[in-house]
N, C-alpha and C. Protein backbone atom coordinates (compact mmCIF):
# COMPACT_ATOMS: atom_id res chain seq x y z
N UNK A 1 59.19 63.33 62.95
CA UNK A 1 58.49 64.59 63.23
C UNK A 1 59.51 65.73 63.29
N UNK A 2 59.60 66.80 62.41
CA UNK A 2 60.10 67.57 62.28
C UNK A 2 60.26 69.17 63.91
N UNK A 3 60.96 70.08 64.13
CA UNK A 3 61.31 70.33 65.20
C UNK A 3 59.83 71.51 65.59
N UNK A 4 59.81 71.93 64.16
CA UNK A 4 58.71 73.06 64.45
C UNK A 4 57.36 72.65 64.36
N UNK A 5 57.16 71.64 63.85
CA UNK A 5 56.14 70.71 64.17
C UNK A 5 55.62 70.17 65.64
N UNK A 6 57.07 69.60 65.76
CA UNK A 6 57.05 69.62 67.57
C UNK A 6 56.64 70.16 68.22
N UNK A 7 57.05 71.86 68.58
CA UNK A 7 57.31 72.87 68.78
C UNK A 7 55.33 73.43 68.68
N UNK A 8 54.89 72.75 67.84
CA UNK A 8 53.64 73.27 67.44
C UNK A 8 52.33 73.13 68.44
N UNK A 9 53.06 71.27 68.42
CA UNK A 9 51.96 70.38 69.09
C UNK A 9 52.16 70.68 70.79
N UNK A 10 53.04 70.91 71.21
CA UNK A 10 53.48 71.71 72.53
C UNK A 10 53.31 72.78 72.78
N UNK A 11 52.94 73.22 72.24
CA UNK A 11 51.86 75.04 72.49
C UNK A 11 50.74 74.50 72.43
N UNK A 12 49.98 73.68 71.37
CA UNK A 12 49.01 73.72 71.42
C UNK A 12 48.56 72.90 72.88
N UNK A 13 49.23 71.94 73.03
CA UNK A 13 48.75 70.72 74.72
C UNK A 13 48.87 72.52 75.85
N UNK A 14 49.96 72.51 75.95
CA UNK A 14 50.01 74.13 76.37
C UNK A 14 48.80 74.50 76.92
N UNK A 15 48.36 75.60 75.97
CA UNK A 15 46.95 75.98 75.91
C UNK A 15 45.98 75.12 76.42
N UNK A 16 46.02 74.05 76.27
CA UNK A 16 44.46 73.03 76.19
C UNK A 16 44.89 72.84 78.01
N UNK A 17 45.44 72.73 77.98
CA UNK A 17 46.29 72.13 79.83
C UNK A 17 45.44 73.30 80.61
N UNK A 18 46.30 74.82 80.33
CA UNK A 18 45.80 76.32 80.88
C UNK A 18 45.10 76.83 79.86
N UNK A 19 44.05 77.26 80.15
CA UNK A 19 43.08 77.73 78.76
C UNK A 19 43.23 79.43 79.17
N UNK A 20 43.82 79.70 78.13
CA UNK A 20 43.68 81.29 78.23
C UNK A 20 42.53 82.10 77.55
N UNK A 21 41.14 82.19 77.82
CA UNK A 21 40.29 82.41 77.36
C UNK A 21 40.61 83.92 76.96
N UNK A 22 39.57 84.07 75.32
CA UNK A 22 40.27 85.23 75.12
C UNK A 22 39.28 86.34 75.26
N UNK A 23 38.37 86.35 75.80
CA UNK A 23 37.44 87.53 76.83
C UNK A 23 36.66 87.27 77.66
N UNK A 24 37.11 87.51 78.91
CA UNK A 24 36.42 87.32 80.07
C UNK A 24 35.23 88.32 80.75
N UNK A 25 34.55 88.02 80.96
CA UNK A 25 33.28 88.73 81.29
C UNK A 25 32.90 88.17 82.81
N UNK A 26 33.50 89.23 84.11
CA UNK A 26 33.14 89.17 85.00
C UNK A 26 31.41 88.10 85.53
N UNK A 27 32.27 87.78 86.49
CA UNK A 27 30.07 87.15 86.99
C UNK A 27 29.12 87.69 87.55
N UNK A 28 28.04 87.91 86.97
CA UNK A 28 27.28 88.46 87.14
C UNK A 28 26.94 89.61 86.30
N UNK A 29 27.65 90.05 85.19
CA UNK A 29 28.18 91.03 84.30
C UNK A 29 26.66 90.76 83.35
N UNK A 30 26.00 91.68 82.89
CA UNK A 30 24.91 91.47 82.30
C UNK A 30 25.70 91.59 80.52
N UNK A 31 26.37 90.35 80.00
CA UNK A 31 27.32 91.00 78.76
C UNK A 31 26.50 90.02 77.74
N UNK A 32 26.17 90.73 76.07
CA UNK A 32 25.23 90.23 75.27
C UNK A 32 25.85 88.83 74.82
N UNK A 33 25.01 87.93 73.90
CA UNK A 33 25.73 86.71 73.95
C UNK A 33 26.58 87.05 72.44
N UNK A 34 27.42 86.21 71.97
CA UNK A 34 27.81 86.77 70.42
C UNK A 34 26.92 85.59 69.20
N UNK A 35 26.56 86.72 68.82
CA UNK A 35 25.58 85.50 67.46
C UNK A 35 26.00 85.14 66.81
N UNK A 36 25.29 83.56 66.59
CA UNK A 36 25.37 82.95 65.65
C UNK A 36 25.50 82.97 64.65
N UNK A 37 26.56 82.09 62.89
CA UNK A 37 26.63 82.41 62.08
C UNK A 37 25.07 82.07 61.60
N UNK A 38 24.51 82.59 60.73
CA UNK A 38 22.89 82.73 60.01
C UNK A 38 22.98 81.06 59.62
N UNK A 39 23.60 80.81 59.23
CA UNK A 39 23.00 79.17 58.81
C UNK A 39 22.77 78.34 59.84
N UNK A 40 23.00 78.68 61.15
CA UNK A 40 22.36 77.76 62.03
C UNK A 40 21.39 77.91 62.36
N UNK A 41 20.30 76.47 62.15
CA UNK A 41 18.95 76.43 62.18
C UNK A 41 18.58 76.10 63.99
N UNK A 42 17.37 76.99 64.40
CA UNK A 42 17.22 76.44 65.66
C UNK A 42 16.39 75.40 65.45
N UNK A 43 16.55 74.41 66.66
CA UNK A 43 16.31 73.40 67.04
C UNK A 43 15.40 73.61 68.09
N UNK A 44 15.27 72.48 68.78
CA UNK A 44 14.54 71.68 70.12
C UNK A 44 15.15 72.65 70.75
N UNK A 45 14.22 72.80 71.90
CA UNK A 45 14.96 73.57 73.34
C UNK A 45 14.41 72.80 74.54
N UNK A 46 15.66 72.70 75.44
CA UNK A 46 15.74 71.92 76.50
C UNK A 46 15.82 73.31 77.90
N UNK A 47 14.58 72.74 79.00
CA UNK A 47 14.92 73.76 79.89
C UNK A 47 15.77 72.71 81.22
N UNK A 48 16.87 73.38 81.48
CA UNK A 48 17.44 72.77 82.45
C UNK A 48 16.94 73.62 83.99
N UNK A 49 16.13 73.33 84.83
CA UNK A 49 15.50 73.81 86.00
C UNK A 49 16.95 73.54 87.89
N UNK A 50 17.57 74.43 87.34
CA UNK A 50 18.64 74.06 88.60
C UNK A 50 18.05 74.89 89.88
N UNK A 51 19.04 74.28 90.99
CA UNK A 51 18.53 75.14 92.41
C UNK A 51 19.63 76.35 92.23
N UNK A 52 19.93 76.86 90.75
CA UNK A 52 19.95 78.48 91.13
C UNK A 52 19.24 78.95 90.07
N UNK A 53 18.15 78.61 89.10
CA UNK A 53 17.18 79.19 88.27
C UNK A 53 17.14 78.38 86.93
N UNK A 54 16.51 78.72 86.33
CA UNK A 54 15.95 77.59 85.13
C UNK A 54 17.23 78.74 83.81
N UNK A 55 17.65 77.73 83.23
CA UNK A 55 18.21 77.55 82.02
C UNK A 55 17.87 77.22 80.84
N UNK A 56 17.80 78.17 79.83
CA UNK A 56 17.00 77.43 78.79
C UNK A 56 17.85 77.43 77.43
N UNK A 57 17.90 76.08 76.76
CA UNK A 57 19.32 75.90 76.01
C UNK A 57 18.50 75.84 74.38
N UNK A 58 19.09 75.89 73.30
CA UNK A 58 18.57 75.63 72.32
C UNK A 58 19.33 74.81 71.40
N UNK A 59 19.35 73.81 70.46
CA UNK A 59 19.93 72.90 70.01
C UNK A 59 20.14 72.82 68.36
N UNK A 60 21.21 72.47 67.93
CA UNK A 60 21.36 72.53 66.80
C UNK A 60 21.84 71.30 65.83
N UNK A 61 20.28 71.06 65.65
CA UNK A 61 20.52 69.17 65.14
C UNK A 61 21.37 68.91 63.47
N UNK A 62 21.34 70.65 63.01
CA UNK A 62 21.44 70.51 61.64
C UNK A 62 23.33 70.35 61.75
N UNK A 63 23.41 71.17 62.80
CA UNK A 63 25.00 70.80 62.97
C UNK A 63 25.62 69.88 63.96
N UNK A 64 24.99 69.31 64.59
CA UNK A 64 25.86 68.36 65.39
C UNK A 64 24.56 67.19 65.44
N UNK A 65 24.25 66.62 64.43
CA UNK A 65 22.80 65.66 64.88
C UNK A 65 23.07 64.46 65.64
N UNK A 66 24.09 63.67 65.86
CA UNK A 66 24.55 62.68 66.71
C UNK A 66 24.81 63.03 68.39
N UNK A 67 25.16 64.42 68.14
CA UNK A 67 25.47 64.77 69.64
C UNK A 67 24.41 65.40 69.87
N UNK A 68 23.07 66.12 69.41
CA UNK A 68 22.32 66.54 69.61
C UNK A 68 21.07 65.23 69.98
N UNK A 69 21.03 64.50 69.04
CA UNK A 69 20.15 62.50 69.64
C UNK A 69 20.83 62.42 70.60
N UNK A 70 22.09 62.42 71.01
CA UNK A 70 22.61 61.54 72.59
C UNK A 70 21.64 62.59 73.33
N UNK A 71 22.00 63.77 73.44
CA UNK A 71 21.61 64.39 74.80
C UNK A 71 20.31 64.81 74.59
N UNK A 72 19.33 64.87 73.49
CA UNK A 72 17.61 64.48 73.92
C UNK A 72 17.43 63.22 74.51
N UNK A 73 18.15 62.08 74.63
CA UNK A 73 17.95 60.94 74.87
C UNK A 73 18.06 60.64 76.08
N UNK A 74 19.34 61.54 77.02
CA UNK A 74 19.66 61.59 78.04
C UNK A 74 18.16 62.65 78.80
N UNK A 75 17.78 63.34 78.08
CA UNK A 75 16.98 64.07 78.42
C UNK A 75 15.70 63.33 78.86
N UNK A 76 15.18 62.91 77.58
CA UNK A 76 13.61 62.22 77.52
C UNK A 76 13.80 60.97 78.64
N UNK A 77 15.10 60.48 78.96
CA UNK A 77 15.36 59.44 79.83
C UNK A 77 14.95 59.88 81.50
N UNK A 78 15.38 60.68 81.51
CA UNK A 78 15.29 62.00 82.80
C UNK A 78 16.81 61.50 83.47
N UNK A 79 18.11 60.99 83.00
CA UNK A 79 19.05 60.52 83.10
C UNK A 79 19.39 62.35 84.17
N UNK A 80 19.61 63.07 83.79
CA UNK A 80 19.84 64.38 83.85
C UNK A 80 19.65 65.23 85.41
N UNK A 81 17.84 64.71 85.51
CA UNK A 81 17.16 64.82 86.96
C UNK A 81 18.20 64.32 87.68
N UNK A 82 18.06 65.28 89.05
CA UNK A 82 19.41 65.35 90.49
C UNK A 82 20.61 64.74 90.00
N UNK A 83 21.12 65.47 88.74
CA UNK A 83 22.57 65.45 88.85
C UNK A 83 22.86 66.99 89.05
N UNK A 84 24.47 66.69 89.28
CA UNK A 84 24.98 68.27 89.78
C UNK A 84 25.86 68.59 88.90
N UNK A 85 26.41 70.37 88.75
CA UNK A 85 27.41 70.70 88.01
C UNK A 85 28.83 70.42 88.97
N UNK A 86 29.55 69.60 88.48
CA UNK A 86 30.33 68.89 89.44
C UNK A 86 31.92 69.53 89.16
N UNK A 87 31.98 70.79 87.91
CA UNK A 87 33.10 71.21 87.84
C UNK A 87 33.05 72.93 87.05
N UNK A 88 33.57 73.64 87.96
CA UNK A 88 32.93 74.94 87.90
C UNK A 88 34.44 75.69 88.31
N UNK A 89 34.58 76.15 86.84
CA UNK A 89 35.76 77.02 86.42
C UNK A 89 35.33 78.87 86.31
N UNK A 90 35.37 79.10 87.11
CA UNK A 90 34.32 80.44 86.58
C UNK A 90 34.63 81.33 85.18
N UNK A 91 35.86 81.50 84.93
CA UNK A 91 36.23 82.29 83.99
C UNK A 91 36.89 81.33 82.92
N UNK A 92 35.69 80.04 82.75
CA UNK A 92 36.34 79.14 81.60
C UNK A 92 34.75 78.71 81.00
N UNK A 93 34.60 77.30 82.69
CA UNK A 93 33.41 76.65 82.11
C UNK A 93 32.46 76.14 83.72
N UNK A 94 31.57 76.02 83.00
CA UNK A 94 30.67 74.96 84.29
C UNK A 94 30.03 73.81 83.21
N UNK A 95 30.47 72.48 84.16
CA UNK A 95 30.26 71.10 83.51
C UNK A 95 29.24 70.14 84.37
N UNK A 96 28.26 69.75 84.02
CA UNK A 96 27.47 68.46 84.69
C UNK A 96 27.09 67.32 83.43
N UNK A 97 26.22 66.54 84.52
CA UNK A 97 25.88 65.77 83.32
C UNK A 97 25.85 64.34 83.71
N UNK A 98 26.22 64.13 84.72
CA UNK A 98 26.46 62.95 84.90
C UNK A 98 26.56 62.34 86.41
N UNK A 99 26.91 62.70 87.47
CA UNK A 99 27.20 62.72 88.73
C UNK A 99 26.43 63.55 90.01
N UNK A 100 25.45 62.21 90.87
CA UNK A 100 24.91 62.95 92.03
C UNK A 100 25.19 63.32 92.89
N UNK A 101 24.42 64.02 93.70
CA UNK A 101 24.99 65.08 94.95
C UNK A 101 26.13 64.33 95.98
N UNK A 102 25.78 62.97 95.56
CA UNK A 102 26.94 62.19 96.50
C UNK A 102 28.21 61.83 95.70
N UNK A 103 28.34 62.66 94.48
CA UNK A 103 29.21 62.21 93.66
C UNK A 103 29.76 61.29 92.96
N UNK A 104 28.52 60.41 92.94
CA UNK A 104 28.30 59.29 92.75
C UNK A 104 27.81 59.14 91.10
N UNK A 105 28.37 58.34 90.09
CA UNK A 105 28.34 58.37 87.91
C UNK A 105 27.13 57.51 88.33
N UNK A 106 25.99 58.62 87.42
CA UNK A 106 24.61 57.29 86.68
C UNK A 106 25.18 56.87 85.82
N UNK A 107 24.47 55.46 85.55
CA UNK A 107 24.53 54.48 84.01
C UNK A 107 24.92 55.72 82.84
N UNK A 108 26.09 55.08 82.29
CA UNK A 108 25.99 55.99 80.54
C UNK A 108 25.66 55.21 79.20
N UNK A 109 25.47 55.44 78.55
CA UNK A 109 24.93 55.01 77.09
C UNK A 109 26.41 54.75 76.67
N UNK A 110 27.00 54.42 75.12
CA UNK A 110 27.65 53.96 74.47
C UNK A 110 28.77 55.94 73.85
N UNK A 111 29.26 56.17 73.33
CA UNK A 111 30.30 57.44 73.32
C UNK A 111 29.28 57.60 71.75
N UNK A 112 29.33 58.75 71.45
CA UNK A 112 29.19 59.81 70.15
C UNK A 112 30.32 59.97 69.56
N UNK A 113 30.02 59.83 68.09
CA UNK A 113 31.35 60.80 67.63
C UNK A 113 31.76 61.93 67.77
N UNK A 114 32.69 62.31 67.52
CA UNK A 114 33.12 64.13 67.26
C UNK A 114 32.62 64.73 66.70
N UNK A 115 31.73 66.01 66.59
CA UNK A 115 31.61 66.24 65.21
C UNK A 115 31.74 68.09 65.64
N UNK A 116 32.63 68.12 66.41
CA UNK A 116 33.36 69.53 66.45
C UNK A 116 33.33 70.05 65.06
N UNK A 117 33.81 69.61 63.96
CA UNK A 117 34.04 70.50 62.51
C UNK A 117 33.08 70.57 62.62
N UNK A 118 32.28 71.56 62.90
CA UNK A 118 30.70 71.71 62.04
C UNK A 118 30.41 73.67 62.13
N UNK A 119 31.65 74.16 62.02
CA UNK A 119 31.66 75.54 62.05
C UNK A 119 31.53 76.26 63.47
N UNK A 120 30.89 75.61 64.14
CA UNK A 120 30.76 76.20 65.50
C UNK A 120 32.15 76.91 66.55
N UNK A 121 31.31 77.66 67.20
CA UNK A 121 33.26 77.92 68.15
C UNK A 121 32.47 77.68 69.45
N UNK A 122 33.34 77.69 70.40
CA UNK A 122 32.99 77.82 71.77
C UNK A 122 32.95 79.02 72.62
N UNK A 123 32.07 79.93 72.06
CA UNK A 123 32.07 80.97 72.26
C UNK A 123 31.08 81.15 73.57
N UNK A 124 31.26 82.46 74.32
CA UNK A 124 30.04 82.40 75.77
C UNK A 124 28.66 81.88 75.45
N UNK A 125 28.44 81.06 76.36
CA UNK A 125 26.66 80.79 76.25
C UNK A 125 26.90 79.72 75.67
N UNK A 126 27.72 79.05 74.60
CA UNK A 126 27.75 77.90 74.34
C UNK A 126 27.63 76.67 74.86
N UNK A 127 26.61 75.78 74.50
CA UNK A 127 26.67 74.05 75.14
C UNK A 127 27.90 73.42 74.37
N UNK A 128 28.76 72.52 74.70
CA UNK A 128 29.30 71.79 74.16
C UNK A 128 28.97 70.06 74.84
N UNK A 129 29.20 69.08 74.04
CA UNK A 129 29.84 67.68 74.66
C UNK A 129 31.02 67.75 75.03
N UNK A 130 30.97 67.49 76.68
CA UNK A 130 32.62 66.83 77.22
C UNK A 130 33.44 65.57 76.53
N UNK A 131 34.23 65.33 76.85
CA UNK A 131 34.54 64.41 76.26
C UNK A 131 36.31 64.32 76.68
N UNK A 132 36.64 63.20 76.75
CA UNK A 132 38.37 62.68 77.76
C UNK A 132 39.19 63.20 76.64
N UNK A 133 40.08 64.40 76.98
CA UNK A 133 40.76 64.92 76.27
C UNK A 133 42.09 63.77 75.14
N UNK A 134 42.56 62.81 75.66
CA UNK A 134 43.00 61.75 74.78
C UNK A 134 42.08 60.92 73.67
N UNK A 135 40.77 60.71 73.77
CA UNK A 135 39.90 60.30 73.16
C UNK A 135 39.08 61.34 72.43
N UNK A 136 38.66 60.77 71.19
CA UNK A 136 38.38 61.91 70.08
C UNK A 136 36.49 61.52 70.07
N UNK A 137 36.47 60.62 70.05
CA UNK A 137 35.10 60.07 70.11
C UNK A 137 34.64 59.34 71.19
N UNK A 138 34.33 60.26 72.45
CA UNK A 138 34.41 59.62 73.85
C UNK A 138 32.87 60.43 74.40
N UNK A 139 32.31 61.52 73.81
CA UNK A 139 31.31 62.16 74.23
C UNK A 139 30.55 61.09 75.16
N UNK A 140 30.16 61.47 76.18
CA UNK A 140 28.58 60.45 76.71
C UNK A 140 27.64 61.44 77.32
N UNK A 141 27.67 61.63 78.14
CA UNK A 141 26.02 62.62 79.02
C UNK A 141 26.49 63.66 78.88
N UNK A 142 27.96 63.92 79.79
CA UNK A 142 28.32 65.05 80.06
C UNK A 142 28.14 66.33 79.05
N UNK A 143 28.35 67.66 79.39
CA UNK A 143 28.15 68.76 78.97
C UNK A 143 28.60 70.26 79.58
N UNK A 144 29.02 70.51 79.20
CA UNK A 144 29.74 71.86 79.63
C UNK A 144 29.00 73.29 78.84
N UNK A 145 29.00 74.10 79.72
CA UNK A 145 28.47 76.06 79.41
C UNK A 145 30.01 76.76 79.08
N UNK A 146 30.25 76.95 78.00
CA UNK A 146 31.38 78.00 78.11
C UNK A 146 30.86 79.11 78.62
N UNK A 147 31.74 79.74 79.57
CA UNK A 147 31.07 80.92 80.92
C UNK A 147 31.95 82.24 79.92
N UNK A 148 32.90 81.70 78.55
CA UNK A 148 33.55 83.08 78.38
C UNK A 148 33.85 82.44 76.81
N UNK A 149 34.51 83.45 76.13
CA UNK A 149 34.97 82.75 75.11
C UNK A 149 36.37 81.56 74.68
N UNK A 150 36.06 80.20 74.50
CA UNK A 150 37.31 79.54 74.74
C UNK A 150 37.41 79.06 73.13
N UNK A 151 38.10 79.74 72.24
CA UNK A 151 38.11 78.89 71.03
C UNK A 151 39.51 78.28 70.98
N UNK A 152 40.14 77.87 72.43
CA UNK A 152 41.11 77.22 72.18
C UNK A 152 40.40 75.80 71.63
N UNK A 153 39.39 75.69 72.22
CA UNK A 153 38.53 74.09 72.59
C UNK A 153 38.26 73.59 71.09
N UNK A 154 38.38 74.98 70.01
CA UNK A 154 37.81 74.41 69.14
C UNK A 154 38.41 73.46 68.17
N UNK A 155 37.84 72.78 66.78
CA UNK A 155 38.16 72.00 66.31
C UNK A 155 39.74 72.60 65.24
N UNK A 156 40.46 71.65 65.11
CA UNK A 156 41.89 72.37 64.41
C UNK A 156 42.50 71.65 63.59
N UNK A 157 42.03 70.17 63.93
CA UNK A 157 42.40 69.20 62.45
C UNK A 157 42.47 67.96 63.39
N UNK A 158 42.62 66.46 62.40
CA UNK A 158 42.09 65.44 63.17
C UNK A 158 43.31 64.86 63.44
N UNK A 159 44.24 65.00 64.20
CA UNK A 159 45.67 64.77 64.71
C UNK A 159 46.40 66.01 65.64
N UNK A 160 46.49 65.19 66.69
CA UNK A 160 46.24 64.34 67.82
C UNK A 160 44.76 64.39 68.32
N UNK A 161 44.28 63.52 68.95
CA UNK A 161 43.01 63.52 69.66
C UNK A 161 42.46 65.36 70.01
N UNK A 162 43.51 65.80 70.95
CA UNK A 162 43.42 67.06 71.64
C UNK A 162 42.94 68.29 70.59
N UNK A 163 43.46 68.16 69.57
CA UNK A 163 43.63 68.85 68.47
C UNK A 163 41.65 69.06 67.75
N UNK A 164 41.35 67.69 68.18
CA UNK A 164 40.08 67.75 67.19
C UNK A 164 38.68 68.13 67.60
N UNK A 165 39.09 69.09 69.22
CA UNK A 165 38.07 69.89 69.55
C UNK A 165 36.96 69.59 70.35
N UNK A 166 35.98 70.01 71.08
CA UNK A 166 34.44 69.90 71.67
C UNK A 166 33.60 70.51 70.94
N UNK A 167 32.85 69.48 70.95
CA UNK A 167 31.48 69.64 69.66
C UNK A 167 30.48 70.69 70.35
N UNK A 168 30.51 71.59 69.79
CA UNK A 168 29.25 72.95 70.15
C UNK A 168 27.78 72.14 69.37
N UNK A 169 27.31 71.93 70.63
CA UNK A 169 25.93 71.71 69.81
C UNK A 169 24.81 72.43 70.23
N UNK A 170 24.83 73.61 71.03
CA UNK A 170 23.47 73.90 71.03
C UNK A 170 23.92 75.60 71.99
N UNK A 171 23.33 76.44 72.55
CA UNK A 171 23.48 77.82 73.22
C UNK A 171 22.45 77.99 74.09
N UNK A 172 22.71 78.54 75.36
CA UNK A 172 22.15 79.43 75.88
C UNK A 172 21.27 80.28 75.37
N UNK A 173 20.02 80.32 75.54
CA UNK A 173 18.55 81.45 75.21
C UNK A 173 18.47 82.73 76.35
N UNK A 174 18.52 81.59 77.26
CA UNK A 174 17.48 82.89 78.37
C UNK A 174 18.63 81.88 79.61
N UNK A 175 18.56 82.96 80.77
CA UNK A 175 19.17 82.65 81.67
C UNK A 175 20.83 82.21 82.01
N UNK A 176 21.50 83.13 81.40
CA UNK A 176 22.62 82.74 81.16
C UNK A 176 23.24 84.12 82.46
N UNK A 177 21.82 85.04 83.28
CA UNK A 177 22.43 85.16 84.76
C UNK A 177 22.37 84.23 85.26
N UNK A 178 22.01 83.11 85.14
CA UNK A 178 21.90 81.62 86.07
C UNK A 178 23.06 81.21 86.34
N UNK A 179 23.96 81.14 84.63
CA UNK A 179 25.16 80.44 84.40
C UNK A 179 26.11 80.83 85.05
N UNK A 180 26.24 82.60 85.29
CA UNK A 180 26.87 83.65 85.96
C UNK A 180 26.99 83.32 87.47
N UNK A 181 25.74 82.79 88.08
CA UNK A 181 25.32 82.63 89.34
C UNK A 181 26.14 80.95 89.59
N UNK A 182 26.19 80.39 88.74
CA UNK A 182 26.89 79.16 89.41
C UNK A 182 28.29 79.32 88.96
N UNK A 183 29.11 80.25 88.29
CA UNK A 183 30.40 80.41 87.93
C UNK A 183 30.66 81.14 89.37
N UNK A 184 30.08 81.32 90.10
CA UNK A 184 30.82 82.71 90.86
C UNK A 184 30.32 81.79 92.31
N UNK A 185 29.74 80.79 92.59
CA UNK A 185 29.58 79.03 93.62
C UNK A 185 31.09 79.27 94.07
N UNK A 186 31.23 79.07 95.69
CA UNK A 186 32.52 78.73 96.35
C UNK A 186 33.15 77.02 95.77
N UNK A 187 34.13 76.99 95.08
CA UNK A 187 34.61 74.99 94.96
C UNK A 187 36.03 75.01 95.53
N UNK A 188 35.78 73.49 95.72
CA UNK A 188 36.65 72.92 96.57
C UNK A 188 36.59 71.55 95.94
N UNK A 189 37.63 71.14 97.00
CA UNK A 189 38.19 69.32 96.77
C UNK A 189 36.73 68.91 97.65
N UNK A 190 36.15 67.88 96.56
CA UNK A 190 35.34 66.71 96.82
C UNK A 190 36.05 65.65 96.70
N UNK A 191 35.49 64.40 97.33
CA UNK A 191 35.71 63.21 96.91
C UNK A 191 36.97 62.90 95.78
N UNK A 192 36.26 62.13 94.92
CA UNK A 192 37.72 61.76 93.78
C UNK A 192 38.50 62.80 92.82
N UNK A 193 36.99 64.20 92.96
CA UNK A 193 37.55 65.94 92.27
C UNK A 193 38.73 66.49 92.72
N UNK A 194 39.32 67.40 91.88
CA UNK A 194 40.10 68.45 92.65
C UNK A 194 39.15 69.57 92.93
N UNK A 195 40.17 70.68 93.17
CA UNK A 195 39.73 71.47 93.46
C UNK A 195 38.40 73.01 92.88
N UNK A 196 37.85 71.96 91.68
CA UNK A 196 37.06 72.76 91.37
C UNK A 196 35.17 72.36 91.62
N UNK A 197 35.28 71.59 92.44
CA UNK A 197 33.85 71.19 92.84
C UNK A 197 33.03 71.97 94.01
N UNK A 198 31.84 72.28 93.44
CA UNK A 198 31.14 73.69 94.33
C UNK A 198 31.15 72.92 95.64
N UNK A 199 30.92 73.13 96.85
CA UNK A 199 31.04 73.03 97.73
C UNK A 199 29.56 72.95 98.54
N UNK A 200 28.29 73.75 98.07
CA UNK A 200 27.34 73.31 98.11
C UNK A 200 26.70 72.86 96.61
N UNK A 201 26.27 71.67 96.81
CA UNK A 201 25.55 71.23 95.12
C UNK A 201 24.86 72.02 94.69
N UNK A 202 25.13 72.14 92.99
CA UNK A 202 24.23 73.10 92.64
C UNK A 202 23.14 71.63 91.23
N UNK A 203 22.21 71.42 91.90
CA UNK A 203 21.79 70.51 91.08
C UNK A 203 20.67 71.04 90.29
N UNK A 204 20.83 69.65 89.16
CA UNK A 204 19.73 70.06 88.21
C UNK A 204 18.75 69.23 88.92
N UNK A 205 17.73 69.90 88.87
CA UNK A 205 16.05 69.13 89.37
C UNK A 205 15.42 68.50 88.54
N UNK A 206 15.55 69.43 87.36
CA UNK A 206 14.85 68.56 86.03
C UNK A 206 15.48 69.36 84.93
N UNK A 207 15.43 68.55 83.78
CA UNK A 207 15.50 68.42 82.42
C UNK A 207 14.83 68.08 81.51
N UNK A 208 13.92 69.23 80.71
CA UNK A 208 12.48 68.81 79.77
C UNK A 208 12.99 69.89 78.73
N UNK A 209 12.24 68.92 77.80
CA UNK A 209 12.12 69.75 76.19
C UNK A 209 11.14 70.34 76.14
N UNK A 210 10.96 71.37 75.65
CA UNK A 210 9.99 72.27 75.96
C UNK A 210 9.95 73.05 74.22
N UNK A 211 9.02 73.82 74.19
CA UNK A 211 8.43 73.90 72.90
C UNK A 211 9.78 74.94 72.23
N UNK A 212 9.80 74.73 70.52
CA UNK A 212 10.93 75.77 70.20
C UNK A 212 10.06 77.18 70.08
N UNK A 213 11.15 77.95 69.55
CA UNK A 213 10.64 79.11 69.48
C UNK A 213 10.01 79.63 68.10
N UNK A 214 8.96 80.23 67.75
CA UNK A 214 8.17 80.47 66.97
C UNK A 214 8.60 81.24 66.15
């Protein structure tokens, strides 16, 4: 491995370690979302009903259809019902998906592939799949809101794992003061978390697909 090569892959871990998002939009900030390129077709919409207001996401099967089947599946399962957002970065991301108010992992299904290349960025309002930053094809329930713009996250080529991005599969519609409202949640050290876990749960109640838009 050559020095500037080196040199390359160490900025990039860098970045991914501290995410320097590259516009931040205060919480609570009423700021527009940035649109979509035109070839993305809408999809299914999922309303996520939390105890700080209903969320309503929209999905994009034409570009991520593997990661878009896991999480209707997690959905239609009601896998989703009383879990909490268990990691809440305000000026990055808020993540659930998987873990109840006692902090306690439901059953997961089998991992998704990657399929980050699919043009998408991780821009505000964005859904993405989580997924263990060493592992490239590790997706399971989890899911994260980019609260700002992070296109560090995005896809950059398929070497090293880190490198090959979080799959954007679907955006924010309506209620993305909701998203605002749980970025700006007091967190703290829970249980096996550090220090970014809200301190009172902010749970989802339910998770239903609900009709697309006309």
């Amino acid at each position: 491995m050559n020095a500037s090569f080196r040199a390359a892959l160490l900025c990039l871990a860098a970045t991914l370690a501290t995410p320097a998002p590259a516009h931040v939009h205060p919480a609570g900030n009423a700021v527009a979302l940035p649109a979509l390129p035109p070839s993305v077709a809408a999809g299914p919409r999922v309303a996520l009903d939390t105890s700080q207001g209903r969320i309503l996401i929209e999905l994009y099967p034409d570009k991520a259809p593997a990661t878009v089947a896991n999480f209707l599946s997690y959905v239609r399962d009601g896998h989703y019902n009383g879990t909490i957002f268990h990691r809440v970065l305000a000026d990055f991301l808020v993540q659930g998906g998987d873990y109840t108010a006692d902090l306690q992992p439901k059953p997961e299904r089998a991992p998704v592939r990657n399929e980050a290349n699919n043009g998408l960025s991780n821009l505000r309002g964005t859904l993405s799949a989580a997924r263990k930053r060493s592992e490239r094809d590790s997706a399971r329930s989890q899911f994260f809101i980019n609260t700002v713009d992070n296109r560090q996250l995005d896809y950059r080529g398929e070497q090293p794992p880190a490198m090959t991005g979080y799959c954007v599969f679907g955006r924010v519609v309506e209620g993305m003061d909701v998203v605002d409202k749980i970025r700006a949640v007091a967190t703290g050290k829970r249980g096996p978390f550090g220090g970014d876990v809200p301190l009172t749960p902010v749970l989802v109640e339910r998770a239903s697909l609900v009709d697309a838009a006309k």
